[in-house]
PDB file of N, CA and C in Angstrom:
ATOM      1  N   UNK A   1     -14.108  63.834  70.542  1.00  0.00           N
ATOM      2  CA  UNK A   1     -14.505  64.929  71.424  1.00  0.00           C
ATOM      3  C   UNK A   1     -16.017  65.078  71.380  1.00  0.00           C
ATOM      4  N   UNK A   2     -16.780  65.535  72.837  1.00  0.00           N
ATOM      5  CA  UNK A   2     -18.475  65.546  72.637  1.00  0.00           C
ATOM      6  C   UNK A   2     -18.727  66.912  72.028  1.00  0.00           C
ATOM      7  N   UNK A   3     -19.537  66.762  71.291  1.00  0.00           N
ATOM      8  CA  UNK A   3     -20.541  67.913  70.795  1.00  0.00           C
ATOM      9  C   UNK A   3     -21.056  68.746  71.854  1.00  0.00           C
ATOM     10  N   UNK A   4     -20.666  70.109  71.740  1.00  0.00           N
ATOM     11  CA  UNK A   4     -21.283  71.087  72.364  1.00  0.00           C
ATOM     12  C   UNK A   4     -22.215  71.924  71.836  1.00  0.00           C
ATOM     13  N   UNK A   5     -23.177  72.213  72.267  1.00  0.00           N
ATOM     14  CA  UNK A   5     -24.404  73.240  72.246  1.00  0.00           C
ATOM     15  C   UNK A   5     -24.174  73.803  71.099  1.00  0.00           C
ATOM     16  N   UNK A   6     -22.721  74.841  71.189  1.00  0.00           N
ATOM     17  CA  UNK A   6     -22.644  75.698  70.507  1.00  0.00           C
ATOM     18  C   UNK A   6     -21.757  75.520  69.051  1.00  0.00           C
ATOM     19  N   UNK A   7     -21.493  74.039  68.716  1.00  0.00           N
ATOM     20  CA  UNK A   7     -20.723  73.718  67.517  1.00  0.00           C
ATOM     21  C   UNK A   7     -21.676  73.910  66.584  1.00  0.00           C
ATOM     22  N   UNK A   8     -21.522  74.724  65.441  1.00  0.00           N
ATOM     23  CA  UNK A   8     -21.980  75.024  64.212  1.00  0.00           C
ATOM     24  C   UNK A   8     -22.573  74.164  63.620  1.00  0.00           C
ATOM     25  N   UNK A   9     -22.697  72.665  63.497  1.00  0.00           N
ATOM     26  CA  UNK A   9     -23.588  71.860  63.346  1.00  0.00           C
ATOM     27  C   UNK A   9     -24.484  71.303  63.811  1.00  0.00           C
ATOM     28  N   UNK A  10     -25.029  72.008  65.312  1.00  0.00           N
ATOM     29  CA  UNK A  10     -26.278  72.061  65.942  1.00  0.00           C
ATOM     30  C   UNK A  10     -26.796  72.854  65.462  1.00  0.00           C
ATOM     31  N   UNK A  11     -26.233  74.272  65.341  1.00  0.00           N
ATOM     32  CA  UNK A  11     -27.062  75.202  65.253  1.00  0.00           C
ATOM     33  C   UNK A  11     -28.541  75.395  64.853  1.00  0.00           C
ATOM     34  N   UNK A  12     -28.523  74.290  63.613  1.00  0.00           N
ATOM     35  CA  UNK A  12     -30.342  74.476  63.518  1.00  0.00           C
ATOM     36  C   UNK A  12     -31.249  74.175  64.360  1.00  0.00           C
ATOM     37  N   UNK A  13     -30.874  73.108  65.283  1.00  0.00           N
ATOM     38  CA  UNK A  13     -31.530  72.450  66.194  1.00  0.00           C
ATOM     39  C   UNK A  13     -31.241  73.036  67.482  1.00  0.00           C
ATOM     40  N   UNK A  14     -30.705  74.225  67.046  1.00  0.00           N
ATOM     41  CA  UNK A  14     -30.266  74.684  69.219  1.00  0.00           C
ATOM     42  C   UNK A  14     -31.120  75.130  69.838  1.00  0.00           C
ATOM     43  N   UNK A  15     -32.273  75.717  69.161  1.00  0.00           N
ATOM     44  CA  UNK A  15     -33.986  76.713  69.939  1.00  0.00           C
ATOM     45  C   UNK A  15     -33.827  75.541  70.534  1.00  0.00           C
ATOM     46  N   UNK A  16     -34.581  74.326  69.967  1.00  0.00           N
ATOM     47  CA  UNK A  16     -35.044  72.729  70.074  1.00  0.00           C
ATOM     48  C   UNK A  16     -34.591  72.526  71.310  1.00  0.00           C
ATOM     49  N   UNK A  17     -32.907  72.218  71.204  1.00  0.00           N
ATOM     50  CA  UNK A  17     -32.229  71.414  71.737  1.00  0.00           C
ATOM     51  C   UNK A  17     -31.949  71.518  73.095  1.00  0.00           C
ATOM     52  N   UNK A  18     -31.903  73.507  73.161  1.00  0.00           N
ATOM     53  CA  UNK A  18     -31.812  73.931  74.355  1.00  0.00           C
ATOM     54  C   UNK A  18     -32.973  73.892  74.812  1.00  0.00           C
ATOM     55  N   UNK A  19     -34.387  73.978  74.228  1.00  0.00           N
ATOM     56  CA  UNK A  19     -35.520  73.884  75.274  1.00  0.00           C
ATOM     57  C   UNK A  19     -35.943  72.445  76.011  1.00  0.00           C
ATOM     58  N   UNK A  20     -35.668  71.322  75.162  1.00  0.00           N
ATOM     59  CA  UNK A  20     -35.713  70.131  75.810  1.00  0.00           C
ATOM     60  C   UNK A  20     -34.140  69.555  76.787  1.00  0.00           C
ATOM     61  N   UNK A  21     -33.256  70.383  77.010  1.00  0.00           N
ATOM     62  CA  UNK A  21     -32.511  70.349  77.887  1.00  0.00           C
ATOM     63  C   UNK A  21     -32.632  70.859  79.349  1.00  0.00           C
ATOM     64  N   UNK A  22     -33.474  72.339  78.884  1.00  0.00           N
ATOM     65  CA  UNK A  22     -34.304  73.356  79.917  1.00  0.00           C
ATOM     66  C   UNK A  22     -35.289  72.708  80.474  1.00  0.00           C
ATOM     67  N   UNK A  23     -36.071  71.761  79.929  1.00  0.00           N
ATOM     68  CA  UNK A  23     -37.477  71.436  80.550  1.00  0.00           C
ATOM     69  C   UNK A  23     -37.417  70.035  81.113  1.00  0.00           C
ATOM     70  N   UNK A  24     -36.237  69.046  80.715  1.00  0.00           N
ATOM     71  CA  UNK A  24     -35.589  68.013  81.535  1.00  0.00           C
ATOM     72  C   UNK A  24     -35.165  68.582  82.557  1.00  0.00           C
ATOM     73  N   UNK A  25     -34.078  69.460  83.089  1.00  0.00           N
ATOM     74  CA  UNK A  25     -33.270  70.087  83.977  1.00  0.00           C
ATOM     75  C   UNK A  25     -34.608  70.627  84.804  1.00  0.00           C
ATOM     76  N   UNK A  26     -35.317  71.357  84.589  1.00  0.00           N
ATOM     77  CA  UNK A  26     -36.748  71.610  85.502  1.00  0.00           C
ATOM     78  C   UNK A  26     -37.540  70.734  86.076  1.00  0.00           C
ATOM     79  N   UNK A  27     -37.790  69.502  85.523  1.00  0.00           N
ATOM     80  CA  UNK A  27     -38.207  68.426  85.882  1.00  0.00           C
ATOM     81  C   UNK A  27     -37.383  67.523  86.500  1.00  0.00           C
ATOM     82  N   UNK A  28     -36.556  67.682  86.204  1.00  0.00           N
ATOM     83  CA  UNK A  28     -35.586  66.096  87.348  1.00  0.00           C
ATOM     84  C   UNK A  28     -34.851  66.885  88.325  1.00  0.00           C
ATOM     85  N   UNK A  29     -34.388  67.926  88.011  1.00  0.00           N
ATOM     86  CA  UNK A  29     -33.446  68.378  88.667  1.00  0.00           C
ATOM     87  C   UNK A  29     -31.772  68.058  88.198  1.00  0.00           C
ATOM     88  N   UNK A  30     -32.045  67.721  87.227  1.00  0.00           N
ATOM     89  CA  UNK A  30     -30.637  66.943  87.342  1.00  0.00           C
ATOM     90  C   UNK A  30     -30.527  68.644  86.015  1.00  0.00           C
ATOM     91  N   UNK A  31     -28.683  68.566  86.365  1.00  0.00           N
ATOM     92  CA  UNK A  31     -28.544  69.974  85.747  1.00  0.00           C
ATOM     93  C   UNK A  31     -28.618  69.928  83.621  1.00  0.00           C
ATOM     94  N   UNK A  32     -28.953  71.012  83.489  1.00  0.00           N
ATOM     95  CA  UNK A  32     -29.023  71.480  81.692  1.00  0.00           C
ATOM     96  C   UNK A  32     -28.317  71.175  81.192  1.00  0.00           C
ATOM     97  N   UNK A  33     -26.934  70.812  81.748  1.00  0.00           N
ATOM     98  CA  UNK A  33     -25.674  70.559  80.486  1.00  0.00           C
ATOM     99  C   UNK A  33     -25.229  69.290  80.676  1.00  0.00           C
ATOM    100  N   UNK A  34     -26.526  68.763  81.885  1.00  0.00           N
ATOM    101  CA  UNK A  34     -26.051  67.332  81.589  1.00  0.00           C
ATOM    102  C   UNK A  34     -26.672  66.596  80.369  1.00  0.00           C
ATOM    103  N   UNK A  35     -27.843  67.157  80.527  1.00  0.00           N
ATOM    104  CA  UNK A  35     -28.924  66.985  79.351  1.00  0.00           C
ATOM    105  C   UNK A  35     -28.735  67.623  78.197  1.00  0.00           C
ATOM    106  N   UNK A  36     -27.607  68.485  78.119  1.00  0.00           N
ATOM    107  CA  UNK A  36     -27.333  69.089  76.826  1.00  0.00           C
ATOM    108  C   UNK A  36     -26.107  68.587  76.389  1.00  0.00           C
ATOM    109  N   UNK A  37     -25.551  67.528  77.233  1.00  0.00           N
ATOM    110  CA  UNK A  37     -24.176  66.408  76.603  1.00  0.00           C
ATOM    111  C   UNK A  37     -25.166  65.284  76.370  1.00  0.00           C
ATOM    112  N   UNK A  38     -26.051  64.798  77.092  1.00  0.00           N
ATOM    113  CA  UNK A  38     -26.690  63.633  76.476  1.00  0.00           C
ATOM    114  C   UNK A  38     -27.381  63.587  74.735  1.00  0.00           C
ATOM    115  N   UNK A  39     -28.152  64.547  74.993  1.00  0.00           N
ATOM    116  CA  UNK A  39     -28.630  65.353  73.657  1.00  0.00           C
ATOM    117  C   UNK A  39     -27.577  65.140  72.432  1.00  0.00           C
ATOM    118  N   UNK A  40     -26.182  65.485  72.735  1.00  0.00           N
ATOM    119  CA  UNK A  40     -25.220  65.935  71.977  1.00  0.00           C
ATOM    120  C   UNK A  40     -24.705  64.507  71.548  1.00  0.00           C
ATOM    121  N   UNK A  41     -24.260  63.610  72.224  1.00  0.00           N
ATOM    122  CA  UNK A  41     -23.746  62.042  72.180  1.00  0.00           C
ATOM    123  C   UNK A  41     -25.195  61.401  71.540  1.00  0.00           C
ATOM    124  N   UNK A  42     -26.160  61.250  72.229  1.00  0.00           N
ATOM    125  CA  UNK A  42     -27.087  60.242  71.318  1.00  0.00           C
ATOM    126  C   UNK A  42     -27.819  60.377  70.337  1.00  0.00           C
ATOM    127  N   UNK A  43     -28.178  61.729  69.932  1.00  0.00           N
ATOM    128  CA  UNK A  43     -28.745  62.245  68.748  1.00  0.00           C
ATOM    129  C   UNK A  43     -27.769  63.479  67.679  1.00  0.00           C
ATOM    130  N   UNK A  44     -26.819  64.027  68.382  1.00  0.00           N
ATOM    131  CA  UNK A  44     -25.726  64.751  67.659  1.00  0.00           C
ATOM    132  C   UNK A  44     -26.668  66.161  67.544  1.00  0.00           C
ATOM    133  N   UNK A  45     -27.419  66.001  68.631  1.00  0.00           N
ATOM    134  CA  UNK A  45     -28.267  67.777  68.524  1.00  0.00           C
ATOM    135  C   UNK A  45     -29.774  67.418  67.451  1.00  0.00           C
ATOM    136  N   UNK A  46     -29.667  66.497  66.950  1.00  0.00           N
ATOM    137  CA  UNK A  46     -30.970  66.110  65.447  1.00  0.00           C
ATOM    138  C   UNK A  46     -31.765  65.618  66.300  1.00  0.00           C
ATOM    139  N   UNK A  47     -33.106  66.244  66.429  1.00  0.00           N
ATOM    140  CA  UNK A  47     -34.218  65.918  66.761  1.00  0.00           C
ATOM    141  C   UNK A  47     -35.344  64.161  65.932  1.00  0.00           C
ATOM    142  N   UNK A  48     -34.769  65.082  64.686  1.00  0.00           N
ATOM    143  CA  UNK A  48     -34.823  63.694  63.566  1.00  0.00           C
ATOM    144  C   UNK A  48     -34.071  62.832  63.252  1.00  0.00           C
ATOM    145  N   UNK A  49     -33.248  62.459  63.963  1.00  0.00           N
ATOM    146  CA  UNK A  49     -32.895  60.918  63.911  1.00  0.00           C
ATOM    147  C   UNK A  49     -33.219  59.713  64.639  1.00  0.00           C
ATOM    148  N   UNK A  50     -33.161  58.570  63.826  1.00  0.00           N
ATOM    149  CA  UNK A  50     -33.478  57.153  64.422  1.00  0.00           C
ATOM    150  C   UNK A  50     -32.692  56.283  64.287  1.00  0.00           C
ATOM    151  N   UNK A  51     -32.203  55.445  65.175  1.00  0.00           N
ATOM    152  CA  UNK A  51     -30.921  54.272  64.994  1.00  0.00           C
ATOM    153  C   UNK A  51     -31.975  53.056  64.262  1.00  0.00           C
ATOM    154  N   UNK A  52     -30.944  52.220  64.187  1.00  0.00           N
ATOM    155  CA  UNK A  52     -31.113  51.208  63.019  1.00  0.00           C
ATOM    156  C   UNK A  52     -31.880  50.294  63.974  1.00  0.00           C
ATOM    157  N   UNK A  53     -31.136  50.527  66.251  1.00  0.00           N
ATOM    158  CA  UNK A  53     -32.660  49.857  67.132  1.00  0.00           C
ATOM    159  C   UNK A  53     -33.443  50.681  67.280  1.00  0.00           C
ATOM    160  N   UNK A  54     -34.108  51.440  66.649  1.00  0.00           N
ATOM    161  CA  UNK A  54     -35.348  51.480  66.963  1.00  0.00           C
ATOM    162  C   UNK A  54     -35.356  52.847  67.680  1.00  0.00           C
ATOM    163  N   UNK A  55     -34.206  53.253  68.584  1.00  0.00           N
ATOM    164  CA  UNK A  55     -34.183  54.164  69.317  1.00  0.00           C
ATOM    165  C   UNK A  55     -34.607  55.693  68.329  1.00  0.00           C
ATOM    166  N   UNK A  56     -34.917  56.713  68.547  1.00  0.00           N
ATOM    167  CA  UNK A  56     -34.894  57.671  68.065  1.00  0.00           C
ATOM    168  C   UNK A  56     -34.905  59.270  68.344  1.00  0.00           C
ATOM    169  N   UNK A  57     -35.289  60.487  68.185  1.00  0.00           N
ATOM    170  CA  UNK A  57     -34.912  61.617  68.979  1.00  0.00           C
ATOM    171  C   UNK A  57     -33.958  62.222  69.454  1.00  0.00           C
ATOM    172  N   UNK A  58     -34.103  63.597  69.998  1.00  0.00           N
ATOM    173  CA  UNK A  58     -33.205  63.908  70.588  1.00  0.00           C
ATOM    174  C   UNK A  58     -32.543  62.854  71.977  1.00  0.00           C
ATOM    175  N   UNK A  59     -33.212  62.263  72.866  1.00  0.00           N
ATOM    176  CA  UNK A  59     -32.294  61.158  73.871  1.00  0.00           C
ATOM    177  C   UNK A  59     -32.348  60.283  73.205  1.00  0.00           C
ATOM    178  N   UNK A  60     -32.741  59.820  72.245  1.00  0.00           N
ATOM    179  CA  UNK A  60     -32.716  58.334  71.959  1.00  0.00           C
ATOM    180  C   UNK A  60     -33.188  57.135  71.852  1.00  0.00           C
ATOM    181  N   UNK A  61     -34.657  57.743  72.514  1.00  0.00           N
ATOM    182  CA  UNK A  61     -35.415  56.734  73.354  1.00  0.00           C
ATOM    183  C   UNK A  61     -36.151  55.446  72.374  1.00  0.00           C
ATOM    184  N   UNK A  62     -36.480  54.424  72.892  1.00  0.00           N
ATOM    185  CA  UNK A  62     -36.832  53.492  72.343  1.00  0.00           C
ATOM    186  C   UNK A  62     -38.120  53.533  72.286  1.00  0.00           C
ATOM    187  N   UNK A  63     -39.014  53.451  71.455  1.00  0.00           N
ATOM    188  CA  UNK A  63     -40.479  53.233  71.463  1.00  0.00           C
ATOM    189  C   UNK A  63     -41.415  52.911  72.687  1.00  0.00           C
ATOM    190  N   UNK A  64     -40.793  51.716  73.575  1.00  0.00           N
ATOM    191  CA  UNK A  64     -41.851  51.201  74.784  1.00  0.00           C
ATOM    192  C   UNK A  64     -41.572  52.815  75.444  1.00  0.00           C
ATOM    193  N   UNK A  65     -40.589  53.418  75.267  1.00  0.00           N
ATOM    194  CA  UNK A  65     -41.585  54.931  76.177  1.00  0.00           C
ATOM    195  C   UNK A  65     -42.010  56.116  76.261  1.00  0.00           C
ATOM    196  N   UNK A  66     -42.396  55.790  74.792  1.00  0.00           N
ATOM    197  CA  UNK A  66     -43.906  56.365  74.242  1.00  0.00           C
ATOM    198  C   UNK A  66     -42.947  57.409  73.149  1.00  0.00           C
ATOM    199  N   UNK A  67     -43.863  58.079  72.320  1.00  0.00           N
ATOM    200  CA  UNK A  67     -43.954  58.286  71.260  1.00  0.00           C
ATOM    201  C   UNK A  67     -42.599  59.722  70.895  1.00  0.00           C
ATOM    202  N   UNK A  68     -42.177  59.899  69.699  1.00  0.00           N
ATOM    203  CA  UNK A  68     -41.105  60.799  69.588  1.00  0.00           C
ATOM    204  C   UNK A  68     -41.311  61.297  68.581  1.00  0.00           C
ATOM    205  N   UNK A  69     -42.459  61.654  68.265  1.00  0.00           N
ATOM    206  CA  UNK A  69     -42.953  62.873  66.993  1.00  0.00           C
ATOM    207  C   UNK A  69     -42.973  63.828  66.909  1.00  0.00           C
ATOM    208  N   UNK A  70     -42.811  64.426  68.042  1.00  0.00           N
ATOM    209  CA  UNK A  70     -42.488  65.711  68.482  1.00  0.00           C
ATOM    210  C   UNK A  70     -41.464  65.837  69.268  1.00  0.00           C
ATOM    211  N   UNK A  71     -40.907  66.944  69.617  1.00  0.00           N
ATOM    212  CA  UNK A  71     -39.645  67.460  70.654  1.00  0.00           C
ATOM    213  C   UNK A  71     -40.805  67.214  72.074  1.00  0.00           C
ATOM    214  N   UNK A  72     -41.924  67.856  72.056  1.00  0.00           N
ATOM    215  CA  UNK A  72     -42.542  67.367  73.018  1.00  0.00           C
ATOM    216  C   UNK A  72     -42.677  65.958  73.470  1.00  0.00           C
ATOM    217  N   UNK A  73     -43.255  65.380  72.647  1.00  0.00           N
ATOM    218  CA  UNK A  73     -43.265  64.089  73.128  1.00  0.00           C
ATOM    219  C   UNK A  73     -41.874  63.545  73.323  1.00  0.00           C
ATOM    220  N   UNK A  74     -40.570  63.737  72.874  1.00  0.00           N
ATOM    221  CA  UNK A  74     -39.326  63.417  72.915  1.00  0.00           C
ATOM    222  C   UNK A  74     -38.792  63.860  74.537  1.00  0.00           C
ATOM    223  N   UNK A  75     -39.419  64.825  74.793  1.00  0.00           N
ATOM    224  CA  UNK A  75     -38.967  65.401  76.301  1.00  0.00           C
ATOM    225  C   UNK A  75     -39.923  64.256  77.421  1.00  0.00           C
ATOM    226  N   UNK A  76     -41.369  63.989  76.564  1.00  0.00           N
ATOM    227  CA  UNK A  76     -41.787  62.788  77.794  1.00  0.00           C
ATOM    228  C   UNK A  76     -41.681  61.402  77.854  1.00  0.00           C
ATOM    229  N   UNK A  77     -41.098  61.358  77.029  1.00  0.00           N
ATOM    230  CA  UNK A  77     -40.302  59.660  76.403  1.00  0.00           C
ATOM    231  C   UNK A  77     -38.917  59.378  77.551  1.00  0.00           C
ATOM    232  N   UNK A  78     -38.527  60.804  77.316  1.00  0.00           N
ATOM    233  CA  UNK A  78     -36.922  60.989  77.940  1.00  0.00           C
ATOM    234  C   UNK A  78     -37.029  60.713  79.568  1.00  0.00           C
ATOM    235  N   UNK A  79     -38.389  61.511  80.329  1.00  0.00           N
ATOM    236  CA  UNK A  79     -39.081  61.563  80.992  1.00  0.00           C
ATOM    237  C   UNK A  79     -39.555  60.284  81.521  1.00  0.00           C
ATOM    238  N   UNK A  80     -40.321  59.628  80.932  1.00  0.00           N
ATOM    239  CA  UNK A  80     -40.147  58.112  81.127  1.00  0.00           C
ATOM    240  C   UNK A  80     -39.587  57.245  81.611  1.00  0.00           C
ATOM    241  N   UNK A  81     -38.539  57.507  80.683  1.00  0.00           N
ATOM    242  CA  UNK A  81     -37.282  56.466  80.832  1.00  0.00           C
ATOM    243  C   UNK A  81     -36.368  57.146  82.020  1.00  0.00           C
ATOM    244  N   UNK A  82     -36.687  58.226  82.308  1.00  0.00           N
ATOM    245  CA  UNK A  82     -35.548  58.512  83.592  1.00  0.00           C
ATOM    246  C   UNK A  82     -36.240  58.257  85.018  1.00  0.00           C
ATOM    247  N   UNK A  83     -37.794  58.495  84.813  1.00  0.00           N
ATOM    248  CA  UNK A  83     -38.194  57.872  85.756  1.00  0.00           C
ATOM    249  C   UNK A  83     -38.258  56.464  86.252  1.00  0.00           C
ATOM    250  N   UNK A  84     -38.167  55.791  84.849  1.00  0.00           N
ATOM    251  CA  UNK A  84     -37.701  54.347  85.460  1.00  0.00           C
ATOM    252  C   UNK A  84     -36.491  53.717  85.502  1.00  0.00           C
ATOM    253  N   UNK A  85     -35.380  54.543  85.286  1.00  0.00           N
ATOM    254  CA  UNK A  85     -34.117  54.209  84.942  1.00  0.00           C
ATOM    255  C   UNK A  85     -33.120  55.775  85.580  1.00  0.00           C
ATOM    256  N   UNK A  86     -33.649  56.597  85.674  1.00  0.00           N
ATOM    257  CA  UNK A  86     -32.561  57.401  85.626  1.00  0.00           C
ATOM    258  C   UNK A  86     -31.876  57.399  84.799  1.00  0.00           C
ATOM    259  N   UNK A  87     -30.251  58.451  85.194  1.00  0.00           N
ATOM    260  CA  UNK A  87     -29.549  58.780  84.116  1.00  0.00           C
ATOM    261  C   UNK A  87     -28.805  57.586  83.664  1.00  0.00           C
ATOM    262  N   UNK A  88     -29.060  56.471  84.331  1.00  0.00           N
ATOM    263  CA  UNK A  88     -28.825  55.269  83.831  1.00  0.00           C
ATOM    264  C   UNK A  88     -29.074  54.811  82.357  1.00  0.00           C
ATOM    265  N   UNK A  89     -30.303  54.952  82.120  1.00  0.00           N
ATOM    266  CA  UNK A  89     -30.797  54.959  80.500  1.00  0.00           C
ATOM    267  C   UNK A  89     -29.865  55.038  79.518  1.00  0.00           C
ATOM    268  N   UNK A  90     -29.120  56.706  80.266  1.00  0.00           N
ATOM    269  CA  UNK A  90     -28.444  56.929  79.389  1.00  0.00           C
ATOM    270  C   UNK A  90     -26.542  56.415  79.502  1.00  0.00           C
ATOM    271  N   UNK A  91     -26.397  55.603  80.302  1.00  0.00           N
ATOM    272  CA  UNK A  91     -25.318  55.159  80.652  1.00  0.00           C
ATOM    273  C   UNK A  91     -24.343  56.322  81.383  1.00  0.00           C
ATOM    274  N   UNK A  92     -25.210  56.963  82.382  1.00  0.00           N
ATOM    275  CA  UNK A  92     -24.588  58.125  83.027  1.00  0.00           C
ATOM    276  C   UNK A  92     -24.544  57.425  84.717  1.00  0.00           C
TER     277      UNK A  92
END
């Protein structure tokens, strides 16, 4: 079953999680809870995680698009990659 927003093991990360869901959804247009199931499947809500490729962040993103040291920079990585891929990136 996907992780929702509101399962008790986001919770630390939900300010986070919900603002880089909010500020994707403002920028693409594409709606908040789509970006708040992507969020949920590729990072499990953890801002700080990194896969074993390389990917890391809340979406996941891979290094070539650009940096994920921040939730900020994680929102223009995400940003990136949807501009050159769409929700494709994310296998949506």
């Amino acid at each position: 079953q996907a992780c929702r927003v509101h399962d008790h093991h986001l919770q630390p990360y939900q300010g986070r999680l919900l603002r880089a869901a909010v500020q994707m959804a403002a920028v693409t247009g594409v709606p908040q809870s789509t970006w708040e199931s992507i969020i949920a499947r590729e990072s499990n809500g953890d801002y700080t995680v990194a896969s074993s490729s390389g990917a890391s962040g809340f979406f996941q993103t891979m290094p070539g698009w650009g940096s994920t040291a921040t939730v900020e920079d994680q929102i223009q990585s995400a940003l990136n990659a949807y501009n050159a891929q769409g929700l494709s990136a994310w296998n949506y």
